[in-house]
Protein backbone atom coordinates (compact mmCIF):
# COMPACT_ATOMS: atom_id res chain seq x y z
CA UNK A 1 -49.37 -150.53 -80.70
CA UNK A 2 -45.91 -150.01 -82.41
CA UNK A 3 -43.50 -147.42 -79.84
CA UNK A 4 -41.89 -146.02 -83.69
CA UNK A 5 -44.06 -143.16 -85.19
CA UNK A 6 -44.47 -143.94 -88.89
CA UNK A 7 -44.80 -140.68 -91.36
CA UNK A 8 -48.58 -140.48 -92.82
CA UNK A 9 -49.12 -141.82 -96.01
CA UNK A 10 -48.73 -139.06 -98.66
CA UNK A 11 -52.16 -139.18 -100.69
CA UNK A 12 -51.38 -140.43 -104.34
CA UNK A 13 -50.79 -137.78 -106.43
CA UNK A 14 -48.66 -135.54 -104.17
CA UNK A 15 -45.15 -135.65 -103.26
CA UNK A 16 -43.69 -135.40 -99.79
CA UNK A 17 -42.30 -132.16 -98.25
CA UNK A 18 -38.97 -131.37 -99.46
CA UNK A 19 -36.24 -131.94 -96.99
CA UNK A 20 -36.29 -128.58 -94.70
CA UNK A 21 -33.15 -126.73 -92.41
CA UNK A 22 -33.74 -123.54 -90.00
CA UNK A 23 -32.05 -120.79 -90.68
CA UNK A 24 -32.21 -117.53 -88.66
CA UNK A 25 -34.93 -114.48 -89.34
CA UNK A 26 -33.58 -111.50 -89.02
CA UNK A 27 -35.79 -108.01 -88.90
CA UNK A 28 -33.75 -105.11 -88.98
CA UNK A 29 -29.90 -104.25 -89.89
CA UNK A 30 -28.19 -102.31 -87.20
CA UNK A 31 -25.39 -99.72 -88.53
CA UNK A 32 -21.85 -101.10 -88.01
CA UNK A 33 -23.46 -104.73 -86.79
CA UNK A 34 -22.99 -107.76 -88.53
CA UNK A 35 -26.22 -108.96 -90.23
CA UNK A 36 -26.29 -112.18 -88.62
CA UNK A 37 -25.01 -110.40 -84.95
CA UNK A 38 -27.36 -112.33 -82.20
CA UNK A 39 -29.57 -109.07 -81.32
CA UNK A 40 -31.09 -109.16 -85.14
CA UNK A 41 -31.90 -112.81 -85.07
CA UNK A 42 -36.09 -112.55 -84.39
CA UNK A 43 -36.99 -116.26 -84.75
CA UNK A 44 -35.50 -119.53 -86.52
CA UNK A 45 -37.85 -120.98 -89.68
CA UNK A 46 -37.73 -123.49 -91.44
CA UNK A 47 -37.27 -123.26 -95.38
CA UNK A 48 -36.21 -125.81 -98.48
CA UNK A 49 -32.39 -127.06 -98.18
CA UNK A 50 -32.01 -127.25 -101.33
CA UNK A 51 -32.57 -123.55 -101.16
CA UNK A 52 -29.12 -123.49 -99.47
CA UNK A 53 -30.12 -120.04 -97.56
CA UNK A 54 -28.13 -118.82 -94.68
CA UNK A 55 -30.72 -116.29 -93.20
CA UNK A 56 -34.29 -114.75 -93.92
CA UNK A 57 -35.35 -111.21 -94.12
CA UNK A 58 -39.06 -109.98 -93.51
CA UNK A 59 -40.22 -107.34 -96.44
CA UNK A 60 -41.46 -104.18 -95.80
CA UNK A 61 -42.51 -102.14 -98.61
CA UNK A 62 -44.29 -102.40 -101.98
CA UNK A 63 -41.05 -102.16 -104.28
CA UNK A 64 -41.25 -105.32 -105.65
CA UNK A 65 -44.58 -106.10 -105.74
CA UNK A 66 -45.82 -108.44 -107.38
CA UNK A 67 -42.82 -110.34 -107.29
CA UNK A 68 -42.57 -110.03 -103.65
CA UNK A 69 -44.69 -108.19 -101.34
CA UNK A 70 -44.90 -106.32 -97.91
CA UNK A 71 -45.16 -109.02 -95.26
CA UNK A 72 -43.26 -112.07 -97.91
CA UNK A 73 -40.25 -113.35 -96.28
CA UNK A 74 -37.20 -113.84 -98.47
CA UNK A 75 -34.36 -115.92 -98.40
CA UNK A 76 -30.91 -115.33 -98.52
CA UNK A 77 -27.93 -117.21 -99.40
CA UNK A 78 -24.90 -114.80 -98.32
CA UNK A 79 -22.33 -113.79 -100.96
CA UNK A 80 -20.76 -110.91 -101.61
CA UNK A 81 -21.37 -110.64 -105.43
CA UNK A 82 -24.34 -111.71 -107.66
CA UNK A 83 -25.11 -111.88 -111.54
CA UNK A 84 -26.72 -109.49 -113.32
CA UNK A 85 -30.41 -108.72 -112.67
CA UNK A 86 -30.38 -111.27 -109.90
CA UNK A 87 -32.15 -110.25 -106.62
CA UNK A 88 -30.04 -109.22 -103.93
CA UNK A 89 -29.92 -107.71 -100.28
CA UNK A 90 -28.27 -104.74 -100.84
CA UNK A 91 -27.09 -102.89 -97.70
CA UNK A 92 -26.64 -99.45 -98.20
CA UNK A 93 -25.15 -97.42 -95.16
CA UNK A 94 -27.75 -98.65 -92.45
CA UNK A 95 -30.39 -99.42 -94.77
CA UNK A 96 -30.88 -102.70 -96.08
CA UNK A 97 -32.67 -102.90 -99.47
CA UNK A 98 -33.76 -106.06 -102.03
CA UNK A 99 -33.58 -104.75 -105.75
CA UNK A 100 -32.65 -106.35 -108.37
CA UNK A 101 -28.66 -105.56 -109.01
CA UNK A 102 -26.64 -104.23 -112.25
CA UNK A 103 -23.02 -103.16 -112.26
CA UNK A 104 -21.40 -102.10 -115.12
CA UNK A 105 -18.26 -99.29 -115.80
CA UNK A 106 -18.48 -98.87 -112.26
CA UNK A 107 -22.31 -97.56 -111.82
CA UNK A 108 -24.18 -100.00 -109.66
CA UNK A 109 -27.56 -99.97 -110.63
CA UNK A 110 -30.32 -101.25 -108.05
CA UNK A 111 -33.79 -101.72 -109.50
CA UNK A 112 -37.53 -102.33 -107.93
CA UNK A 113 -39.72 -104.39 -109.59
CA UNK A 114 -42.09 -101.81 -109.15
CA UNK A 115 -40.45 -98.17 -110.33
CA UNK A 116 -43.52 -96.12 -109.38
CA UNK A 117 -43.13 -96.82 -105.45
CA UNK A 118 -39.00 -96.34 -105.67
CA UNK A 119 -37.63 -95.27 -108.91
CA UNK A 120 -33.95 -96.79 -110.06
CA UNK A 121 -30.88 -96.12 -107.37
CA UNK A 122 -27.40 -95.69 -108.90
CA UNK A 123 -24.25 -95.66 -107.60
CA UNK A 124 -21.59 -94.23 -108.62
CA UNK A 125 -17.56 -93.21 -106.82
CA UNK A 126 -16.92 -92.77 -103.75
CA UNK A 127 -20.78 -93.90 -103.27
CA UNK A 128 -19.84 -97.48 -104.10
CA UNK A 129 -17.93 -97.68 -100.59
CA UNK A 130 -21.32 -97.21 -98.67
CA UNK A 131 -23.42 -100.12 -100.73
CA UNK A 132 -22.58 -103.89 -99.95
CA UNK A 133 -24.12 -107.02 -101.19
CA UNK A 134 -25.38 -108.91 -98.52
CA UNK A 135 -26.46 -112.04 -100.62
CA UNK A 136 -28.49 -113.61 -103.00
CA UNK A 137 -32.16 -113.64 -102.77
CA UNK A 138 -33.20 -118.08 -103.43
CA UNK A 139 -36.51 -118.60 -102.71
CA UNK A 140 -39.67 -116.68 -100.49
CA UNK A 141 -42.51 -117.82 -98.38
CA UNK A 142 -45.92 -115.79 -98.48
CA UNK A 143 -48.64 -116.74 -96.47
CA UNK A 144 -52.46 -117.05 -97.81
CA UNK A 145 -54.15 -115.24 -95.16
């Protein structure tokens, strides 16, 4: 009996798990808190690395459904700008949000996937100082049961 554990042969036809990292899962954004302060950190996961993700968020919600639903948990790579259209976590006063995000002649545009349950949130002035991008949403795990 050999004292090193050897991996399990991956069956042919399927390729091995990609390389993984833990990154911090956070539920709720406190006003005036960083997002990553210590009292919003629920649980570690583990998720892709070559997702590159600095946190994960659990969603709430049916705006943007199908793409991603109540219960998914997305994962964010923290930047303070994205591209156009891209998904983002959007933090707007003490609300956090995950729309898709437009900005153009200063009107910031947030859009759900699915208008019917939140219809389109712009931004405009003085507003703009209350709405922060959080990051960039890479990659989400939904269960099957």
């Amino acid at each position: 009996m050999s004292l090193h554990s050897e991996a399990p042969a991956i069956p042919p036809g399927f390729m091995p798990m990609p390389e993984m990292m833990q990154v911090p899962l956070i539920g709720s954004i406190a006003c005036g808190t960083p997002i990553l302060a210590e009292q919003n950190i629920k649980s570690y996961i583990g998720v892709p690395a070559a997702w590159r993700a600095d946190f994960a968020l659990e969603c709430h919600g049916d705006s943007m459904a199908p793409t991603i639903c109540d219960g998914d948990v997305v994962c964010i790579r923290k930047q303070p700008e994205v591209e156009q259209g891209q998904i983002a976590a959007v933090r707007i006063g003490e609300e956090a949000t995950l729309k898709h995000f437009y900005y153009q002649n200063d009107v910031m545009t947030l859009l759900a996937d699915n208008p019917s349950v939140c219809p389109p949130m712009v931004y405009t002035g003085p507003q703009l100082e209350e709405v922060e991008v959080e990051g960039l949403a890479v990659g989400f795990c939904r269960g099957l049961v």
